[in-house]
Protein backbone atom coordinates (compact mmCIF):
# COMPACT_ATOMS: atom_id res chain seq x y z
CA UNK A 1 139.62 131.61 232.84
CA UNK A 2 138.50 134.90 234.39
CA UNK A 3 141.08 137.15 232.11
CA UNK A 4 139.14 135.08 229.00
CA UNK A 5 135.83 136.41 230.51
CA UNK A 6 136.92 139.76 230.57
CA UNK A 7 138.13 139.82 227.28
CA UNK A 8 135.02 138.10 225.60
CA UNK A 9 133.07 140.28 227.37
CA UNK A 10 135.21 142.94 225.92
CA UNK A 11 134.52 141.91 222.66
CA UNK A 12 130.81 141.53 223.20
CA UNK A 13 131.15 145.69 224.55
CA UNK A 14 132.56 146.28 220.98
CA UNK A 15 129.84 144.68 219.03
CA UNK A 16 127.09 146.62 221.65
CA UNK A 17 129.10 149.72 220.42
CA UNK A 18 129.13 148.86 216.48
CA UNK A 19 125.15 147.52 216.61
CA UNK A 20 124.48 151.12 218.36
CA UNK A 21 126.12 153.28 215.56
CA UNK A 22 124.50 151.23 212.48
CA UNK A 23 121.30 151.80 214.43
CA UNK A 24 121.73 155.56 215.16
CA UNK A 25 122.94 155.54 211.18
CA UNK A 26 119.76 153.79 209.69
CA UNK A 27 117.38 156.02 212.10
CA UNK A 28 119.34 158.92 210.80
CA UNK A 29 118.68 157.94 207.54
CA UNK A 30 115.49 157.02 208.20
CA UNK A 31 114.65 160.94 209.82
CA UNK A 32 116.39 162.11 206.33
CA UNK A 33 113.76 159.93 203.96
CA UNK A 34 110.81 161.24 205.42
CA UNK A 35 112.22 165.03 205.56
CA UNK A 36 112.47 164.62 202.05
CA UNK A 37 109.41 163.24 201.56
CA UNK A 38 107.79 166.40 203.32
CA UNK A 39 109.78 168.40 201.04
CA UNK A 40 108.35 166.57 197.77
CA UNK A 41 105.12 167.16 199.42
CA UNK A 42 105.87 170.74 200.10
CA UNK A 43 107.14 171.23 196.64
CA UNK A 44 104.35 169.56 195.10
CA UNK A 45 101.25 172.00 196.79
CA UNK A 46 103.47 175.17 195.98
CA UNK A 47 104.34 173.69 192.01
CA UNK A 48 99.62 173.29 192.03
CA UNK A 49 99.24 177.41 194.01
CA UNK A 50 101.91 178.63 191.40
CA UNK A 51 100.16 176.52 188.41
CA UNK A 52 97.07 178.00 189.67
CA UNK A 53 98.20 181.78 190.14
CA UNK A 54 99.40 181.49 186.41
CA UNK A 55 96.23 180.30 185.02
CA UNK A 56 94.47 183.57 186.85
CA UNK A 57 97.03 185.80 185.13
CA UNK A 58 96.44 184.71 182.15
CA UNK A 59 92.19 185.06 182.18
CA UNK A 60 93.00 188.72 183.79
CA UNK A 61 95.45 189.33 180.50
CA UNK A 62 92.49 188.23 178.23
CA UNK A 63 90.04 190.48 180.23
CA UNK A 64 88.04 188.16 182.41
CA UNK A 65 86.68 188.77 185.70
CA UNK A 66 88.45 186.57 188.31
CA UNK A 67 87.52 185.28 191.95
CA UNK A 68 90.19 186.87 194.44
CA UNK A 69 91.45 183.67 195.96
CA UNK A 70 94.38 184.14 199.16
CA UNK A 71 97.26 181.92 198.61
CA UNK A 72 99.44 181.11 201.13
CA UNK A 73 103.30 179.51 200.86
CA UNK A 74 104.47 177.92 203.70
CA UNK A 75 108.20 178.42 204.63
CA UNK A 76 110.79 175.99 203.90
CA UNK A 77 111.99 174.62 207.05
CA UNK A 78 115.84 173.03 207.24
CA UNK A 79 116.07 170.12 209.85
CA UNK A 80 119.46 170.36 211.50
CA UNK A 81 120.68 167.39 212.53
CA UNK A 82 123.42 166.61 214.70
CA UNK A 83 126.55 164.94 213.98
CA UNK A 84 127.09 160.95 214.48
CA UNK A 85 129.70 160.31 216.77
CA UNK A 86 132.36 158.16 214.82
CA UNK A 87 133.86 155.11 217.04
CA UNK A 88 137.52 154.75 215.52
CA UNK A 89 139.93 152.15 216.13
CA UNK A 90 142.48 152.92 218.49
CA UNK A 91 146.01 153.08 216.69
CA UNK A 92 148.12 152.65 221.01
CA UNK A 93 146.28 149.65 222.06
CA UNK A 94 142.61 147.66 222.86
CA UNK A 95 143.36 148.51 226.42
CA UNK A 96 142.82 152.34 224.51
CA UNK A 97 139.90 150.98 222.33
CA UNK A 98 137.96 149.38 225.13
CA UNK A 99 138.11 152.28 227.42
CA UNK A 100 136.76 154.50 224.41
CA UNK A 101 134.02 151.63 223.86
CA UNK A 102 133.13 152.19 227.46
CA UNK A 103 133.09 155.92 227.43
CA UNK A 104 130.62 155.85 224.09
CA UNK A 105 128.25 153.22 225.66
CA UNK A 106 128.11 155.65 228.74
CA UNK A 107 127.36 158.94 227.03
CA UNK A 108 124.70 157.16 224.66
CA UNK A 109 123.62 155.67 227.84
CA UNK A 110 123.33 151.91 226.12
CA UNK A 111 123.29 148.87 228.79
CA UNK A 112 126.08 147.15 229.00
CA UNK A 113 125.94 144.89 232.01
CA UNK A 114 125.51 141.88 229.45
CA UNK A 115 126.30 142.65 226.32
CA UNK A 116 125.56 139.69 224.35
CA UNK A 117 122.21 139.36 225.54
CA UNK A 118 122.09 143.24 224.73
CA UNK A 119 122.32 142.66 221.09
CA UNK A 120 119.77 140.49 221.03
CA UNK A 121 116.07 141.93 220.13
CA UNK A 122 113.04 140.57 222.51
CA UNK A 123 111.89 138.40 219.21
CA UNK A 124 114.89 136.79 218.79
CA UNK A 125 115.28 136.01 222.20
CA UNK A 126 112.21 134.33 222.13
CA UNK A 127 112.98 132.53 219.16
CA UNK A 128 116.67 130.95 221.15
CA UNK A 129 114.60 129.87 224.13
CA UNK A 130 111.64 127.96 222.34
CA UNK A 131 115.13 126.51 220.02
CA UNK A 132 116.25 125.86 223.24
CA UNK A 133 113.63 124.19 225.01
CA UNK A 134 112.74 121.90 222.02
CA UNK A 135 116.25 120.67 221.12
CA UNK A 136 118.29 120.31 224.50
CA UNK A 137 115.67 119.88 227.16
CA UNK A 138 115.38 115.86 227.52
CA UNK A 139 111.29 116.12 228.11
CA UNK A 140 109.13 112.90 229.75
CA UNK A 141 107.10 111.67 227.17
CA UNK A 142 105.18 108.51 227.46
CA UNK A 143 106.00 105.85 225.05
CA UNK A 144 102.52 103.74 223.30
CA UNK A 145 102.36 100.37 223.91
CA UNK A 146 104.06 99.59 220.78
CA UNK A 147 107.27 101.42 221.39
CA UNK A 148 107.42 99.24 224.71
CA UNK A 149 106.62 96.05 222.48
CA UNK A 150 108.99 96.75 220.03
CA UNK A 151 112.17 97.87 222.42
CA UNK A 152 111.34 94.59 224.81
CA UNK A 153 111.29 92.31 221.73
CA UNK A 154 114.55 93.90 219.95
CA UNK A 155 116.74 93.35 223.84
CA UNK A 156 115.05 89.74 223.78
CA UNK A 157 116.77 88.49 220.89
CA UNK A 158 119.81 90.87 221.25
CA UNK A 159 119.77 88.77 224.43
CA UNK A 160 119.51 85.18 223.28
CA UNK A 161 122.06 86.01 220.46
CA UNK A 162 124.18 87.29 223.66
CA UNK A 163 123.45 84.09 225.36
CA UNK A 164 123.70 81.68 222.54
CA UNK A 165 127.13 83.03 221.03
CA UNK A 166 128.90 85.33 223.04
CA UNK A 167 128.21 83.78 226.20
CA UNK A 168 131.81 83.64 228.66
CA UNK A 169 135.29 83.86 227.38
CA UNK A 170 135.29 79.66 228.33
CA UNK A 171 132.84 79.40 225.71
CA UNK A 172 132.21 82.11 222.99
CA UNK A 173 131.23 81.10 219.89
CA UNK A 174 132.39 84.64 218.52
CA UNK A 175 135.76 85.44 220.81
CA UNK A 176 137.51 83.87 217.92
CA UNK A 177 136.49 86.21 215.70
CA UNK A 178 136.97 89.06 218.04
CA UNK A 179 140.52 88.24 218.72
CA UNK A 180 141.20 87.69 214.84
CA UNK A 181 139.98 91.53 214.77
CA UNK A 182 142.23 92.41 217.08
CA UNK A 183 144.76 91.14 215.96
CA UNK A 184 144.24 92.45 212.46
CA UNK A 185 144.09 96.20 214.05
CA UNK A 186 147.83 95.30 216.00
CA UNK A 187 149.45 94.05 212.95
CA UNK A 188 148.01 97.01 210.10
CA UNK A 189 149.24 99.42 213.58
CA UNK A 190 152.51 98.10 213.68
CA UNK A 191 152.83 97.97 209.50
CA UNK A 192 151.74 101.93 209.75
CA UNK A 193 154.64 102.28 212.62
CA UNK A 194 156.89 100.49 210.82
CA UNK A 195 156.93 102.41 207.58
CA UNK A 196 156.84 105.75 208.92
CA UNK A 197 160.32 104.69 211.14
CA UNK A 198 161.50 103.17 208.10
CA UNK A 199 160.87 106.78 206.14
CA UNK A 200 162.52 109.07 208.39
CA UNK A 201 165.64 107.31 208.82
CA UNK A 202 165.24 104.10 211.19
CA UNK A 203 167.49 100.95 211.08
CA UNK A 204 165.42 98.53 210.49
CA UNK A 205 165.04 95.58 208.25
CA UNK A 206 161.90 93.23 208.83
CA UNK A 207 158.78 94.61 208.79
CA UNK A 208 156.12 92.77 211.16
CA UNK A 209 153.81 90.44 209.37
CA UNK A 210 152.82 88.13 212.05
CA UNK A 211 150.63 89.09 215.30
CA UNK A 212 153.91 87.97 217.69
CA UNK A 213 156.58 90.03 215.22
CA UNK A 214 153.90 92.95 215.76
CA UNK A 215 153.86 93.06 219.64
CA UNK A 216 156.89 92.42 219.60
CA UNK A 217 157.70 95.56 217.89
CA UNK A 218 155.25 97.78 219.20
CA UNK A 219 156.34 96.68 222.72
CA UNK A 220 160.37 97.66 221.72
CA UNK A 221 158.93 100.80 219.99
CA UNK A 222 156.76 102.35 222.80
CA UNK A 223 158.57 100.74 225.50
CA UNK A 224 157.30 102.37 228.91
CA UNK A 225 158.70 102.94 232.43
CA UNK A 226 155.22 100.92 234.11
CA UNK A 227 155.69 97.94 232.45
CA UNK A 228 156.61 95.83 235.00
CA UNK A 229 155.29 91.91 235.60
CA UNK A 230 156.27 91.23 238.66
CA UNK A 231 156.95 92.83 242.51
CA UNK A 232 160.59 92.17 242.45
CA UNK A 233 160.60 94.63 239.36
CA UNK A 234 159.79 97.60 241.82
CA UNK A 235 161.07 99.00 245.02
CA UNK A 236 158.60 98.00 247.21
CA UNK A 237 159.88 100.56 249.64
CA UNK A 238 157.92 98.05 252.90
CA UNK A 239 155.00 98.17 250.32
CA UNK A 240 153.33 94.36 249.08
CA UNK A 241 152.12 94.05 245.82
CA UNK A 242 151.15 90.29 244.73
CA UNK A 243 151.13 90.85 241.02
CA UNK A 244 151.92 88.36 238.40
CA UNK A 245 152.32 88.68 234.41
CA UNK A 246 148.96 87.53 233.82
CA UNK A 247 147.14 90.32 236.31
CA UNK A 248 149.85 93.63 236.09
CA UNK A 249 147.75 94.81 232.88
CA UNK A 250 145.12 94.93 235.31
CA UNK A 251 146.80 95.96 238.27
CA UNK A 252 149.06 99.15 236.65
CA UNK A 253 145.85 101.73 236.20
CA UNK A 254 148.03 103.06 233.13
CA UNK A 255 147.48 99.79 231.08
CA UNK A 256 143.80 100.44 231.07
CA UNK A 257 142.36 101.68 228.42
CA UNK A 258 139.53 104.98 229.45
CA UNK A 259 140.80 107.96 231.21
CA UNK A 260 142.28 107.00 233.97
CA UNK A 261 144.93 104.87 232.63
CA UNK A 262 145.75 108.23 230.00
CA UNK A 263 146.07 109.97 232.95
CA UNK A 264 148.44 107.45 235.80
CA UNK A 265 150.18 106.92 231.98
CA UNK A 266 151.54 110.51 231.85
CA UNK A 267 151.99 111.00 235.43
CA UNK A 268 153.75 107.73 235.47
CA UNK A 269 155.67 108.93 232.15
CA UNK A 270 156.88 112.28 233.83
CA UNK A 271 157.45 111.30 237.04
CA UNK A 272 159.46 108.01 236.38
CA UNK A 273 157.46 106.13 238.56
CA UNK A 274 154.30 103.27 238.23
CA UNK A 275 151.15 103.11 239.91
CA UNK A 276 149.71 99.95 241.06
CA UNK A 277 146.45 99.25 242.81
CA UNK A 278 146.97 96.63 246.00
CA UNK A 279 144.85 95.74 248.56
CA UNK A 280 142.43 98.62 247.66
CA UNK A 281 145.17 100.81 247.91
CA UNK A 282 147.12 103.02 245.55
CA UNK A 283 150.82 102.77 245.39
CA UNK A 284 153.52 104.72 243.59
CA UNK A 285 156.73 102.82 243.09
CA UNK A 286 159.88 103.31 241.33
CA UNK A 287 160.92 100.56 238.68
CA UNK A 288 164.53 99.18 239.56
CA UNK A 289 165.80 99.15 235.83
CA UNK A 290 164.73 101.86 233.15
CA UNK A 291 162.77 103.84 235.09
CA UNK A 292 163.58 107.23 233.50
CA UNK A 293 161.24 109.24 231.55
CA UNK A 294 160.54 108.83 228.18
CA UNK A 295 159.18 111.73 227.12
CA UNK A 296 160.58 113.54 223.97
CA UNK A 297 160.24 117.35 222.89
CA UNK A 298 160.98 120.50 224.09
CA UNK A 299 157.63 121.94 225.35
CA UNK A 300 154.86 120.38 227.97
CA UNK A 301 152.64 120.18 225.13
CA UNK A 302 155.09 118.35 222.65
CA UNK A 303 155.75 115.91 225.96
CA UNK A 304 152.11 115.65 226.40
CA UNK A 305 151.63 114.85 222.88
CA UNK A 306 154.66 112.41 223.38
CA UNK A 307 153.29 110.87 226.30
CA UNK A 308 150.15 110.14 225.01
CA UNK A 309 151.50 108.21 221.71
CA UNK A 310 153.29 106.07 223.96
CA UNK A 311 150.32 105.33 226.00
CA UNK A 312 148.06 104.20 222.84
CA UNK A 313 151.31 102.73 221.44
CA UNK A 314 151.52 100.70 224.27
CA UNK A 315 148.38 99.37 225.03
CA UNK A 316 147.92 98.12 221.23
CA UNK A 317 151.29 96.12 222.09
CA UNK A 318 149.24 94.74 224.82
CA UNK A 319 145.90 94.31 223.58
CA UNK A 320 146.60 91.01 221.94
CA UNK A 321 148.68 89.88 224.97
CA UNK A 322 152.91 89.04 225.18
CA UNK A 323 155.06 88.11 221.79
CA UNK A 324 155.88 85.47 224.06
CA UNK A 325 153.01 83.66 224.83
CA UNK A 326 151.92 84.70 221.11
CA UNK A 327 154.71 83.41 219.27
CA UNK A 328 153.60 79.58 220.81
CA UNK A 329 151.93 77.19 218.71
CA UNK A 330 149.74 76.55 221.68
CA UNK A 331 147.22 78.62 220.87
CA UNK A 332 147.02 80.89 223.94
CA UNK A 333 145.46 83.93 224.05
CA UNK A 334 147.70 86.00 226.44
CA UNK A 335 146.76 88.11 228.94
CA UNK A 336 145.30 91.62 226.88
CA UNK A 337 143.90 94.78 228.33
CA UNK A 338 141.37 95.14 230.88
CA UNK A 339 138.05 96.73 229.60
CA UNK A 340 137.40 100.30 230.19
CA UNK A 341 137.03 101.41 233.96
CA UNK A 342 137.28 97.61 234.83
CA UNK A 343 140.63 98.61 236.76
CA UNK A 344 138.08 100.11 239.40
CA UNK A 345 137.10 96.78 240.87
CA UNK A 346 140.59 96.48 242.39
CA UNK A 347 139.96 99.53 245.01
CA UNK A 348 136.61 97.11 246.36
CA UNK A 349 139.17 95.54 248.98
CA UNK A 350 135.88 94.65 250.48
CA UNK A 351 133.41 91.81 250.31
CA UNK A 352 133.11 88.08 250.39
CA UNK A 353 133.24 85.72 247.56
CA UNK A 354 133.65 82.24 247.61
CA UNK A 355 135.87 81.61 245.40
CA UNK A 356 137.37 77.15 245.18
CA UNK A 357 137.04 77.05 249.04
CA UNK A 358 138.74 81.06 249.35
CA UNK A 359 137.09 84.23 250.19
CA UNK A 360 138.01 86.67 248.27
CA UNK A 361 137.51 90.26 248.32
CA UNK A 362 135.78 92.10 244.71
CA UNK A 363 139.05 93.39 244.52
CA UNK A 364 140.60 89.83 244.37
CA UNK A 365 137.58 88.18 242.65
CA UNK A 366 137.42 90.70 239.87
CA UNK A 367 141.12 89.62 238.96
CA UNK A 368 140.28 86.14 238.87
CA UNK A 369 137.60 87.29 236.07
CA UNK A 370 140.11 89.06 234.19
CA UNK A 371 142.10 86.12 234.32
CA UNK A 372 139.04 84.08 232.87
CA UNK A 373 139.74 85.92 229.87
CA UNK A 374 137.37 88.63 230.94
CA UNK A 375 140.13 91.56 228.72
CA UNK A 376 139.31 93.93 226.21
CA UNK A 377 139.04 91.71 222.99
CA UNK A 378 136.29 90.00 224.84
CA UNK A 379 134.34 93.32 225.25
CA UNK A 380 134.80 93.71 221.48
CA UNK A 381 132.57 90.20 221.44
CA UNK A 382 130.10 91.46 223.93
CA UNK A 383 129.92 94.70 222.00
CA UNK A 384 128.44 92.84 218.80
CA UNK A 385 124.55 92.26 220.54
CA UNK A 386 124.65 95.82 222.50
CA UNK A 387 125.03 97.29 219.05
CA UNK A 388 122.46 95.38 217.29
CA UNK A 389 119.97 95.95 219.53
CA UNK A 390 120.84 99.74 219.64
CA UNK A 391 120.37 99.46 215.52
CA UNK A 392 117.49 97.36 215.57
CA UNK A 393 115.52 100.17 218.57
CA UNK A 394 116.58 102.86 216.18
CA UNK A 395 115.75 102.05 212.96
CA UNK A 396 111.96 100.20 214.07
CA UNK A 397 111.30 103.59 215.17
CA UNK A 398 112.25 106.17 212.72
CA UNK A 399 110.61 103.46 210.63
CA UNK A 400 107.36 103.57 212.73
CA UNK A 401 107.84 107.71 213.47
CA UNK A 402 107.70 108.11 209.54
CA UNK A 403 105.20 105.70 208.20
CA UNK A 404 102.63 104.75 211.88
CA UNK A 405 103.19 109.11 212.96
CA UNK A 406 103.57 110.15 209.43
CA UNK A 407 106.54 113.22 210.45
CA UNK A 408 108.63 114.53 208.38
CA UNK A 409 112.09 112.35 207.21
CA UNK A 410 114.40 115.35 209.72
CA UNK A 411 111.39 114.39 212.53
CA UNK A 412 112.13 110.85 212.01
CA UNK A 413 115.43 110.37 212.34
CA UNK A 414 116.90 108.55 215.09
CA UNK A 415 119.43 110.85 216.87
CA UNK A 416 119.08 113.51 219.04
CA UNK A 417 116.80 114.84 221.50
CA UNK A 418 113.60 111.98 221.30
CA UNK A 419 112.39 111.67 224.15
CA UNK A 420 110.30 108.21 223.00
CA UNK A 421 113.33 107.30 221.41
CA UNK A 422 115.53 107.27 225.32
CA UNK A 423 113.16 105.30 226.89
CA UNK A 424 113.04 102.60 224.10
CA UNK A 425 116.21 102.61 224.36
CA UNK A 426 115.96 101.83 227.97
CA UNK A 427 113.61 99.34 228.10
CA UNK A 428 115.46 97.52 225.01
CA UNK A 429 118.58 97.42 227.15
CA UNK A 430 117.32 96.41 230.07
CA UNK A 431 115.93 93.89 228.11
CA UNK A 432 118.71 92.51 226.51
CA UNK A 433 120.41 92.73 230.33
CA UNK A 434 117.44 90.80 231.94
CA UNK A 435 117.77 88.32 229.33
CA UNK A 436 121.74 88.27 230.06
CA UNK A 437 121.50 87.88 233.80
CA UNK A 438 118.89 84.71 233.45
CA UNK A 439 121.55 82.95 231.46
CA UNK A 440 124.32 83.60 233.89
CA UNK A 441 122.32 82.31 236.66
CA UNK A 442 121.09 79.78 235.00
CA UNK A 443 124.51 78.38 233.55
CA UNK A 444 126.25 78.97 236.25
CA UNK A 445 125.12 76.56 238.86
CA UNK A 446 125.26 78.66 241.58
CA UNK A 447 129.72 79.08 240.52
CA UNK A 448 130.25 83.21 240.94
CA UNK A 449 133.45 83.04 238.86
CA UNK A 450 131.33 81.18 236.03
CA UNK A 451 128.28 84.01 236.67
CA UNK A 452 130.67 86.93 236.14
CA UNK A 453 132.43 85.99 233.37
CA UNK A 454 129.15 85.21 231.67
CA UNK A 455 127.46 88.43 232.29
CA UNK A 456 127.97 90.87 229.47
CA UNK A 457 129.69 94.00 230.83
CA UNK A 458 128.97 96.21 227.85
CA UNK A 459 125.18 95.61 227.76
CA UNK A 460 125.03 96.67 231.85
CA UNK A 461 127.41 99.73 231.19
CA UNK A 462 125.31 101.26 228.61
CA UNK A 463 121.90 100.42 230.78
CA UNK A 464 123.53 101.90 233.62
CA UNK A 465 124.25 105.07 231.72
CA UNK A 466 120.56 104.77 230.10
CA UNK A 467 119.02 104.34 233.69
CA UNK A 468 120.79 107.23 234.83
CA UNK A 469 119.63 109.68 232.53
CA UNK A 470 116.04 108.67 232.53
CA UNK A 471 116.17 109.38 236.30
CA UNK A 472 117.32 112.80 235.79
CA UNK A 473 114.64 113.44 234.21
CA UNK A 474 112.08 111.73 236.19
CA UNK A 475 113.63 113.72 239.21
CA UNK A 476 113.70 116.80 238.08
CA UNK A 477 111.72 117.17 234.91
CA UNK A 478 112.82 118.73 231.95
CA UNK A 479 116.63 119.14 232.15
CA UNK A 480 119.33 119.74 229.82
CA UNK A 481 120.62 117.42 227.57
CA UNK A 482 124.41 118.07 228.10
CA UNK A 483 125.75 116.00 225.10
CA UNK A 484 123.17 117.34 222.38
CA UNK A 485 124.06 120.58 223.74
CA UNK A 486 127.91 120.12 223.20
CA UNK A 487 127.42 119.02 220.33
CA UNK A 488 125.54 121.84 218.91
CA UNK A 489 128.41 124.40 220.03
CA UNK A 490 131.01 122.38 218.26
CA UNK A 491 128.95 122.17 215.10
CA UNK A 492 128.94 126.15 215.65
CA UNK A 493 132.47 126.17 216.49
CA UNK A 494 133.57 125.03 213.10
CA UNK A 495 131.39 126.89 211.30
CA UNK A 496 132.43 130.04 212.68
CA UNK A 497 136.87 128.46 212.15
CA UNK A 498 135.51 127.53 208.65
């Protein structure tokens, strides 16, 4: 990281250096212009004294009497002007080239302690910093009593349409239709899979067609050294793990689906080992049968690339649960994926939940909800009324920015940095969550397992992540707004590839 530094900062030298001789250039030409310009004027006065002197001759020729008038012709003065020092490129090296750069900047005595903010002019300075503080500073605006209206109302029936027909993985009215989804996505994946073996050479016959013929073919195709269902498949090594097929999704962090399980998936994939989570603890066992890495290519980045695939692969194999319990007429669902960062739960080894006569620990009580049915297809239901009320805030006021404001159509969109916008946003959330957490109390009966699973973990993720930025900026003021900011520089990014 530092050796980049230095050699940005190299560059930026480089640019100080060619911005200093295109300025020394267009002053010199500058000087030259108005030298000749004194020499038109010069030329002119002595072309009228001359026209003049001419005009006496003449009268004297023809015998008049003249006034004796003193002319005087100033001297013609040559500027001299000394030479521009040329900059060339180094034909050894840039090791050569910088140290000339350096040498150049010193003599012309040009700062170059920063030298990107050196090339910038005072005005255009101020221009980046009022850009700056108008697009990526998240400000604290007050929001009219409409805007409140309008994001309470918009959570309140995001809410009841949350309560109504998403409800608990016991009872969803749109699970169904969640899981057909999913299944959909496994079974085009699989096709896609399929045909690209099938082109470069695989021995194959049947493509999959049915959701069990496309696990089952994903699981055979990105099979995985952490796949294991039950204790005896490890070496415990003294270690106790009380895992069962419907929980190890859960339990091996690389079956879950956010960062953490891309990252235990490559460890696991280069070490030959699995990670498990028991007991609030974190344990790293070996798998008794095929336990060797799977990891094709020659380089770390082709294995990386390699590792990943099989970790996506993989969890679409799982996402719609086992072929097994898939290929039953029974209609079971089969235990899927946990939802993103759900897989943190099971390092709670603390607390106490009743649980039919038990106590269990959140660790304990949070696989019992994932057990419920409580997986990833289920967050794709509880998704539907977090995104419709996000629409519904959005649109109402872009809507109400144009027409109630009247700002421009770029003023009213809704994206970016609005700071009216964020708190609606907020308040429409916690709306929709408030709304959620009456109808899991009340339809519980006082049965945590049956409050849990009816809560809607999308809805308090994204309030969560709404509460916390609004109290950034009630803490501290104005501060930056990290994603519009990265955003920006990747927008610039490509520009500058493109």
């Amino acid at each position: 990281m530092k050796e980049l530094d230095e050699e940005w900062n190299e560059i930026g030298k480089a640019l100080l250096a060619q911005n200093h001789q295109v300025v020394s250039a267009e002053q010199r030409l500058s000087d030259v212009n108005k030298n000749i310009e004194s020499l038109d004027h010069l030329q002119h006065d002595q072309s009228e004294a001359l026209d003049h002197l001419l005009a006496q001759a003449t009268m004297l020729m023809n015998g008049h009497q003249i006034q004796q008038e003193q002319h005087s012709f100033s001297a013609l003065i040559v500027p001299d002007y000394d030479d521009l020092q040329p900059l060339s490129i180094s034909d050894k090296s840039w090791n050569d080239f910088s140290k000339r750069i350096d040498t150049y900047l010193i003599e012309k005595g040009v700062a170059h302690e920063n030298p990107y903010a050196d090339l910038l002019s005072a005005q255009q300075k101020a221009e980046i910093a009022k850009t700056f503080r108008e697009e990526f500073i998240l400000k604290n605006e007050s929001c009219d009593r409409y805007d409140y209206m309008i994001a309470a109302f918009s959570g309140l029936v995001a809410g009841l349409i949350d309560s109504f027909f998403v409800g608990s993985p016991l009872d969803s009215k749109i699970m169904k239709w969640s899981d057909q989804k999913v299944d959909k996505i496994v079974i085009k994946f699989s096709k896609m899979v399929w045909n690209h073996d099938k082109a470069n050479g695989s021995n194959i016959r049947t493509q999959p067609d049915s959701i069990a013929s496309a696990i089952g073919y994903l699981e055979r195709r990105f099979k995985v050294n952490y796949d294991a269902r039950y204790a005896s498949d490890l070496k415990m090594n003294g270690e106790s793990l009380n895992m069962r097929p419907t929980d190890h999704h859960l339990k091996s962090l690389a079956h879950a689906p956010d960062i953490i399980g891309l990252f235990f998936s490559i460890l696991d994939q280069f070490t030959g080992k699995a990670s498990f989570v028991s007991d609030g603890k974190l344990l790293r066992l070996e798998p008794k049968e095929d336990g060797s890495s799977r990891l094709v290519g020659a380089t770390i980045l082709s294995k990386l690339f390699a590792g990943f695939s099989n970790w996506l692969g993989h969890l679409l194999s799982d996402i719609s649960g086992s072929s097994g319990t898939r290929g039953h007429l029974d209609g079971r669902r089969g235990a899927g994926i946990p939802l993103p960062f759900f897989e943190v739960f099971q390092f709670a080894n603390v607390g106490n939940i009743k649980h039919n006569g038990a106590d269990l620990t959140i660790a304990e009580f949070s696989t019992k909800v994932f057990e419920k049915g409580y997986d990833a297809r289920f967050g794709a239901a509880m998704t539907v009324p977090v995104v419709l009320n996000e629409l519904i805030i959005r649109l109402l006021w872009g809507l109400k920015s144009k027409f109630y404001h009247q700002k421009s159509f770029i003023e009213s969109l809704p994206f970016g940095n609005k700071p009216t916008l964020r708190k609606m946003l907020l308040v429409g959330q916690g709306s929709l969550c408030l709304t959620d957490g009456i109808d899991a109390y009340l339809r519980s009966n006082n049965v945590p397992i049956l409050f849990a699973t009816r809560l809607n973990y999308v809805a308090w993720s994204r309030f969560m992540y709404a509460s916390i930025k609004e109290v950034r900026v009630f803490l501290k003021g104005d501060v930056l707004d990290i994603q519009a900011l990265d955003q920006h520089l990747e927008e610039e990014w490509q520009r500058l590839r493109f």
